[in-house]
Protein backbone atom coordinates (compact mmCIF):
# COMPACT_ATOMS: atom_id res chain seq x y z
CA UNK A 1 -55.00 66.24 -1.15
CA UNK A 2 -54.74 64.09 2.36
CA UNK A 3 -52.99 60.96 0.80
CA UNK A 4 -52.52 57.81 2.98
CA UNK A 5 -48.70 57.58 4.24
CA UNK A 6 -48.59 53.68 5.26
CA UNK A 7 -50.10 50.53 5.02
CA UNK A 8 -50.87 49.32 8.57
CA UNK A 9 -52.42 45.89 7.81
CA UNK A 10 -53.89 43.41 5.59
CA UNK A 11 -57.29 40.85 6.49
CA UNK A 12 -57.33 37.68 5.18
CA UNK A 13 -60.76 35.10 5.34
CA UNK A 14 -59.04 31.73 5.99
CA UNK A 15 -60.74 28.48 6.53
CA UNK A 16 -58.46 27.09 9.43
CA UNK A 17 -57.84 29.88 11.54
CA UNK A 18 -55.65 27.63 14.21
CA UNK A 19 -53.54 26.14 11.57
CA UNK A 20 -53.12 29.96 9.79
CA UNK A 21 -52.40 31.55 13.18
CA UNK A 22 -49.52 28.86 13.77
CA UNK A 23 -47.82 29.58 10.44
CA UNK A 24 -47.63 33.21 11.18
CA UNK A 25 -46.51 33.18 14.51
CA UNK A 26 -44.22 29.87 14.35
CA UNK A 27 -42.89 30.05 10.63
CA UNK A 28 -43.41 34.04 9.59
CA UNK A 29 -42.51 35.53 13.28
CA UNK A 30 -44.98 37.12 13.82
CA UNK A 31 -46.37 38.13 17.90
CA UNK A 32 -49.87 36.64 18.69
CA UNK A 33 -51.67 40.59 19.57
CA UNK A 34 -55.45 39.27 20.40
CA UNK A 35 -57.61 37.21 19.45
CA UNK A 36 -61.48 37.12 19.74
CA UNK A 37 -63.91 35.01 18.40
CA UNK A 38 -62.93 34.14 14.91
CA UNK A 39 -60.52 36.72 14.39
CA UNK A 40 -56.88 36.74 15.37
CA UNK A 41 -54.94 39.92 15.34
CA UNK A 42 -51.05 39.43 14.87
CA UNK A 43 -48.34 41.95 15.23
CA UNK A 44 -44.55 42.34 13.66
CA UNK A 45 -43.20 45.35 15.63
CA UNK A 46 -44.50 49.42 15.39
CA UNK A 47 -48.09 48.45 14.51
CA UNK A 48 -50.71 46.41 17.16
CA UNK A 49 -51.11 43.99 14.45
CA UNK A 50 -49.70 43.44 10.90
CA UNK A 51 -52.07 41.08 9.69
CA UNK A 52 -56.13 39.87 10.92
CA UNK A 53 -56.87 36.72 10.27
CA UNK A 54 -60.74 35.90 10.02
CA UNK A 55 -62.69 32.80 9.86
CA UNK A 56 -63.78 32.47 6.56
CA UNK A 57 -64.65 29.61 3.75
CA UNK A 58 -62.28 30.50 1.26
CA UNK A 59 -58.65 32.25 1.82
CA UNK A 60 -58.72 35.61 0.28
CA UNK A 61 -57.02 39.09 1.02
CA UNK A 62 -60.40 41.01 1.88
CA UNK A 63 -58.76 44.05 3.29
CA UNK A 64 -57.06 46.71 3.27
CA UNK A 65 -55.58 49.27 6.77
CA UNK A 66 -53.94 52.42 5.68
CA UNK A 67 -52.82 55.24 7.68
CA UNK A 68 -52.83 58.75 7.25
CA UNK A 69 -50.35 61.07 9.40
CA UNK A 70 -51.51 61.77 12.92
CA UNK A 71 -51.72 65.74 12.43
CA UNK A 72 -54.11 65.09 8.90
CA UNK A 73 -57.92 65.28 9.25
CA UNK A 74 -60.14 62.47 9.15
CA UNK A 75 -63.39 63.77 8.05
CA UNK A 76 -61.52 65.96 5.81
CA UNK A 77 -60.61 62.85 4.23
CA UNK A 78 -63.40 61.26 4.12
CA UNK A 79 -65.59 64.07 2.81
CA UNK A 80 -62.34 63.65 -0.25
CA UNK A 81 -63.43 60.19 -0.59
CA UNK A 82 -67.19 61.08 -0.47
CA UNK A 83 -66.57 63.65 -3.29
CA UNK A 84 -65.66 61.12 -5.71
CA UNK A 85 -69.28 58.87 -5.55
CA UNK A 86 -68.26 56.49 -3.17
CA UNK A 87 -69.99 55.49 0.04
CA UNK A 88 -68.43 55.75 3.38
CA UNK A 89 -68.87 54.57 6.53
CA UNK A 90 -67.37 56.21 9.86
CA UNK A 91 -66.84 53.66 12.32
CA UNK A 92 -65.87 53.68 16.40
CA UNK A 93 -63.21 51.25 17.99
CA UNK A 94 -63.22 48.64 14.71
CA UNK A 95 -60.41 46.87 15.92
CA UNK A 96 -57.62 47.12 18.43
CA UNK A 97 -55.28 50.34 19.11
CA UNK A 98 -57.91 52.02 16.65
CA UNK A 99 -60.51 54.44 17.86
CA UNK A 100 -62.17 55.53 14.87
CA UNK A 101 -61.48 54.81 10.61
CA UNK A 102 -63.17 56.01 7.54
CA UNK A 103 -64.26 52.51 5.55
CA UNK A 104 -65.19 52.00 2.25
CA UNK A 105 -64.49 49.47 -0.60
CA UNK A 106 -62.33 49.78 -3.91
CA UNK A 107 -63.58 48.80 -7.55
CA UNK A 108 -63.04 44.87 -6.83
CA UNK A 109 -64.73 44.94 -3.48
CA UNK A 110 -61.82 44.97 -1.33
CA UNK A 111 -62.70 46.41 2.20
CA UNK A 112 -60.53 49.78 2.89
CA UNK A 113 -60.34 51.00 6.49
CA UNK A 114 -57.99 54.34 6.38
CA UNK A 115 -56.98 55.82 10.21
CA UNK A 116 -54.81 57.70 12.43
CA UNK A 117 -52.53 56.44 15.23
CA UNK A 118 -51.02 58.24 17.90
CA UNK A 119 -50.09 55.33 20.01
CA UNK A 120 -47.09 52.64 19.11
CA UNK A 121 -47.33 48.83 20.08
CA UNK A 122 -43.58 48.98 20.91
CA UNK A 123 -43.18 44.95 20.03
CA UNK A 124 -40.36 43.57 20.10
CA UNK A 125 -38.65 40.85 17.65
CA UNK A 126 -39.69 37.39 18.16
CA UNK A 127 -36.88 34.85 18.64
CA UNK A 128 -38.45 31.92 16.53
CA UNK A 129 -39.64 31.86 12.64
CA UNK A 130 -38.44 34.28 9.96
CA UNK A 131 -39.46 37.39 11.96
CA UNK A 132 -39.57 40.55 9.05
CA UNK A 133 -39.24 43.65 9.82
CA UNK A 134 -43.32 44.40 8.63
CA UNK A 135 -45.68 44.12 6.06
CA UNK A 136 -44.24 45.76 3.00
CA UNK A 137 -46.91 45.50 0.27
CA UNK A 138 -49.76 43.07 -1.12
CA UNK A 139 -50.14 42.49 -4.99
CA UNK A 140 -53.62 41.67 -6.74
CA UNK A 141 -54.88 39.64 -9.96
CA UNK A 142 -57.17 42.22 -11.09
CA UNK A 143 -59.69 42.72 -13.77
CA UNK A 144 -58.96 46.30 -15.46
CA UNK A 145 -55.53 47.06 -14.09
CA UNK A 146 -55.49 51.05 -15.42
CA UNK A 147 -59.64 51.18 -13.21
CA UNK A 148 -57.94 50.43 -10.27
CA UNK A 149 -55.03 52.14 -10.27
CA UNK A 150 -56.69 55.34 -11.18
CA UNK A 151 -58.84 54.76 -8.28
CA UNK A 152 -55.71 54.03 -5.65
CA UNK A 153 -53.81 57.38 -6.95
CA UNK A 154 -57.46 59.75 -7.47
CA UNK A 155 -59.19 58.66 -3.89
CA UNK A 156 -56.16 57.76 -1.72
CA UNK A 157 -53.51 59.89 -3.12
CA UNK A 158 -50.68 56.82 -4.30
CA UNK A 159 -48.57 57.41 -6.74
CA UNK A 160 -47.08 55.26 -9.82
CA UNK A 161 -44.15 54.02 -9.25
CA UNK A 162 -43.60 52.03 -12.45
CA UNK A 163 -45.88 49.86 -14.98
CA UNK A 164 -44.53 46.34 -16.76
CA UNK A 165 -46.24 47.22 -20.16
CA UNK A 166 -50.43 48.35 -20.29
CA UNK A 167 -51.08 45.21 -17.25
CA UNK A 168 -48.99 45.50 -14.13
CA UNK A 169 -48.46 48.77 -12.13
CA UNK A 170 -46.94 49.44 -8.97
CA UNK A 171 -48.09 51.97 -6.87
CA UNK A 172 -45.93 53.66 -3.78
CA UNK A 173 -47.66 55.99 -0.86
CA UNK A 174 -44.58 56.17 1.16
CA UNK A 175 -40.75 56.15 0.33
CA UNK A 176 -40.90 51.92 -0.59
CA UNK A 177 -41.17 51.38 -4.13
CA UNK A 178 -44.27 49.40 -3.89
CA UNK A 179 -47.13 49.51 -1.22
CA UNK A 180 -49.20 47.67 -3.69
CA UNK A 181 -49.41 45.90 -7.53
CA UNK A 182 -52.20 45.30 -9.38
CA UNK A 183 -51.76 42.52 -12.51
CA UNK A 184 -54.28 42.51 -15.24
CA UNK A 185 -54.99 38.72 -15.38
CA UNK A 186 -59.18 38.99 -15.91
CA UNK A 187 -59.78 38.14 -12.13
CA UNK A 188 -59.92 39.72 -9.23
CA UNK A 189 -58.16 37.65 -6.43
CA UNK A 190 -54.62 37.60 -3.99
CA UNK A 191 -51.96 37.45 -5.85
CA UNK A 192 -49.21 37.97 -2.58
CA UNK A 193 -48.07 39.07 -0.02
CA UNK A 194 -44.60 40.56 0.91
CA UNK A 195 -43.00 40.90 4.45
CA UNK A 196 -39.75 42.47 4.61
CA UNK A 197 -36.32 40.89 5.87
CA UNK A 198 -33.53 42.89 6.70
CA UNK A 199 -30.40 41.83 3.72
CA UNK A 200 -29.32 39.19 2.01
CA UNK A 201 -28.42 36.64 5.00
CA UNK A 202 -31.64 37.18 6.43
CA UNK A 203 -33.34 35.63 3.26
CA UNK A 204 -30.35 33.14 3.52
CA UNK A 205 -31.70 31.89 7.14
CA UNK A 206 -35.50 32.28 6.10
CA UNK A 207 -34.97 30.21 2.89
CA UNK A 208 -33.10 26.99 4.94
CA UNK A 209 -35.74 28.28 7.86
CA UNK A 210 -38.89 27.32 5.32
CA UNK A 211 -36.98 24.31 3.79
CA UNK A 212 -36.21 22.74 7.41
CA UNK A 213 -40.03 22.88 8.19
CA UNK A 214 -41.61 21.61 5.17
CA UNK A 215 -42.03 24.78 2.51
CA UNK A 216 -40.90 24.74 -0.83
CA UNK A 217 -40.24 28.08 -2.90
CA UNK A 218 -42.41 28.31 -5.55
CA UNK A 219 -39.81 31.13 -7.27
CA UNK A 220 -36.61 32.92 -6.24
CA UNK A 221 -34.22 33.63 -4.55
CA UNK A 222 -33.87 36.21 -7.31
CA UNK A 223 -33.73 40.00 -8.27
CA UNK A 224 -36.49 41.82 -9.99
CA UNK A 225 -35.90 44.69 -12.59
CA UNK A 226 -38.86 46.26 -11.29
CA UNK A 227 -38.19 47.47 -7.79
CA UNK A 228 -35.09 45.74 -7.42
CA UNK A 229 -35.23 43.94 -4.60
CA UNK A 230 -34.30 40.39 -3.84
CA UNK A 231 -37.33 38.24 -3.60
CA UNK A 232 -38.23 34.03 -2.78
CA UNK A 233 -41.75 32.70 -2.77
CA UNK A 234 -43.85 30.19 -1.19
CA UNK A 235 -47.57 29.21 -0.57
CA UNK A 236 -49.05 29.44 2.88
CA UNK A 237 -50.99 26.73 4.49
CA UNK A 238 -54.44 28.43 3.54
CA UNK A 239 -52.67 28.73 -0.59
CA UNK A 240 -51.90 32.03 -0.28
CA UNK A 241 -48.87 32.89 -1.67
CA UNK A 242 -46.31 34.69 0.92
CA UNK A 243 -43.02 36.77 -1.04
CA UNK A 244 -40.09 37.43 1.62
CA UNK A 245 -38.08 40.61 0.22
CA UNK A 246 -35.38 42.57 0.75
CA UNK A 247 -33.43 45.58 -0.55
CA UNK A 248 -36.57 46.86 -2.27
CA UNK A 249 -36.13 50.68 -4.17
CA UNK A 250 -36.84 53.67 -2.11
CA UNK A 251 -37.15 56.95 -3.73
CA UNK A 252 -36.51 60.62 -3.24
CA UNK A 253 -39.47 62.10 -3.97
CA UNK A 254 -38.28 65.49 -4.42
CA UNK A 255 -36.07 64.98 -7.22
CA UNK A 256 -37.86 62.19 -8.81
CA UNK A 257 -35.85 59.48 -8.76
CA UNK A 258 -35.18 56.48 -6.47
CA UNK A 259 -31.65 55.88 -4.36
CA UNK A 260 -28.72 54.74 -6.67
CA UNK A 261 -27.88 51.20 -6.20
CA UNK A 262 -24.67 49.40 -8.02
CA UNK A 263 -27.39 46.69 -9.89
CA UNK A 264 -29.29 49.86 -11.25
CA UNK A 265 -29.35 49.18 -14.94
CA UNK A 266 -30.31 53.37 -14.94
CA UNK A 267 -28.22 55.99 -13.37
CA UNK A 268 -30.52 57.67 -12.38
CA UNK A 269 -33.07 55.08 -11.64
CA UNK A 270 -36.89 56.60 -12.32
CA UNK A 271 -40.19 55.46 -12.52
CA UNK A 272 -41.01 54.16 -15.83
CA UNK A 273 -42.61 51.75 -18.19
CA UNK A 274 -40.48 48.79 -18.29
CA UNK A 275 -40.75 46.49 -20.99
CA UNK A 276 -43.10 42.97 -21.14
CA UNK A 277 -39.23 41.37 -20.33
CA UNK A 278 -37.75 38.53 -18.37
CA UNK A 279 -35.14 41.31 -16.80
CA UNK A 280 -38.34 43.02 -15.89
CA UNK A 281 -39.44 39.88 -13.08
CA UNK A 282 -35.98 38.96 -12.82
CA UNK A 283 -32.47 40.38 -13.54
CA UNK A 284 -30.98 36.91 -12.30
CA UNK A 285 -32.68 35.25 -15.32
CA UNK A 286 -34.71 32.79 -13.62
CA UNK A 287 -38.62 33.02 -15.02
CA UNK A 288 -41.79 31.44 -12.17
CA UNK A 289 -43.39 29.06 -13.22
CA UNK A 290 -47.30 28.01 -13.20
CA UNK A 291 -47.49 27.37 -10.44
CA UNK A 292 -47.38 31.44 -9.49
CA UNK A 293 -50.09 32.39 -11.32
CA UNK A 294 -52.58 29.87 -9.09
């Protein structure tokens, strides 16, 4: 099975593209890549861009970039897709640093565009906002959780990382805990998503950073049980929520099991079902409130 290795980028509809645009580059950290009409492409450091941001009358997460490795066959890949019902499209220079991607859409209608990349942006750090290290993962409210993640782990090759009871699963296709979630909540719509920062005092600085320009956390700093890393929350402009994280699981995937850490409440630490728990969303105790779940 050719299973995708990364994810390269998310695309977001947003209603004010200028305003959007600003909070990435001037609050996130994020490098301004390109930009054409209606569509901004914006970079962190390997990748071109980390995020697209569309014009678009409602803010949503409508896709999805994965890559597979650069010595793995496209069309082999896509004929793998192909072979379980679901329509393709092959498609020539999409976007920047891209010259050709297999597209199709998952069970909620989220665009996926799956490609190989020889050539690295080679970006350096920005000096002003948070400035993460890249795009770590993007979590979904989602209709029928166990539909979707069967489709993720049969068609794309991820692999289930752990589950918070029958409605939340995390799903890994690299050595991150988490590339993506998927909540059962009886919509299908954003939930967040997650940049990484490098430690502790980096979410330090990017928690006074937001406060000093006028966002509140909606949750966190914390710990979760499930992937262990630390975590804080806020809403974008647009009302998407953005997670900063750090310290997140990574696991050996030869022997099963993911790299012992001294808050590990499992020696050795393995993917599992945890428990419908508070120490589940947060070993520090405190629960989010409503306003999360908007």
């Amino acid at each position: 099975m050719i299973r995708v290795s990364k994810i390269a980028h998310a695309t977001y509809d947003t209603p004010d593209l200028d305003q959007q645009t600003e909070y990435y580059t001037d609050i996130l950290g994020l490098s301004l890549a390109a930009k054409e009409k209606d569509t901004v492409y914006l970079a962190s450091t390997v990748d071109h861009h980390s995020v697209v941001l569309r014009k678009g009358a409602q803010a949503n997460c409508v896709g999805l970039s994965f890559q597979i490795a650069p010595d793995a066959d496209l069309g082999a890949f896509e004929k793998q897709v192909a072979a379980h019902g679901i329509q393709t499209t092959r498609k020539k220079d999409p976007e920047p640093s891209i010259s050709e991607a297999v597209v199709f859409a998952d069970p909620k209608g989220t665009t996926i565009e799956v490609f190989k990349r020889d050539a690295f942006f080679h970006q350096k750090f920005q000096r002003k906002g948070i400035v993460p290290h890249k795009l770590g993962h993007v979590a979904f409210h989602v209709a029928d959780v166990k539909h979707i993640t069967k489709f993720y782990c049969d068609v794309l090759g991820f692999r289930e990382s752990d589950w918070m009871a029958d409605f939340f699963s995390f799903l890994r296709c690299g050595p991150d805990h988490h590339t993506l979630n998927f909540m059962e909540t009886g919509s299908n719509r954003h939930f967040h998503s997650a940049f990484e920062l490098r430690d502790w005092g980096h979410m330090h600085e990017a928690c006074d950073f937001l406060s000093l320009n006028g966002y509140k956390l909606l949750w966190g700093p914390g710990r979760h049980g499930i992937g262990h890393n630390l975590f804080a929350y806020h809403r974008a402009p647009n009302g998407l929520i953005t997670e900063t994280f750090a310290e997140l699981d990574r696991v050996n995937e030869e022997l099963g099991y993911f790299e012992p850490r001294p808050w590990h409440r499992d020696n050795p630490q393995r993917p599992k079902v945890w428990a419908k728990d508070p120490s589940a969303s947060n070993l520090w105790g405190i629960m989010p409130g409503d306003e999360m779940m908007k």
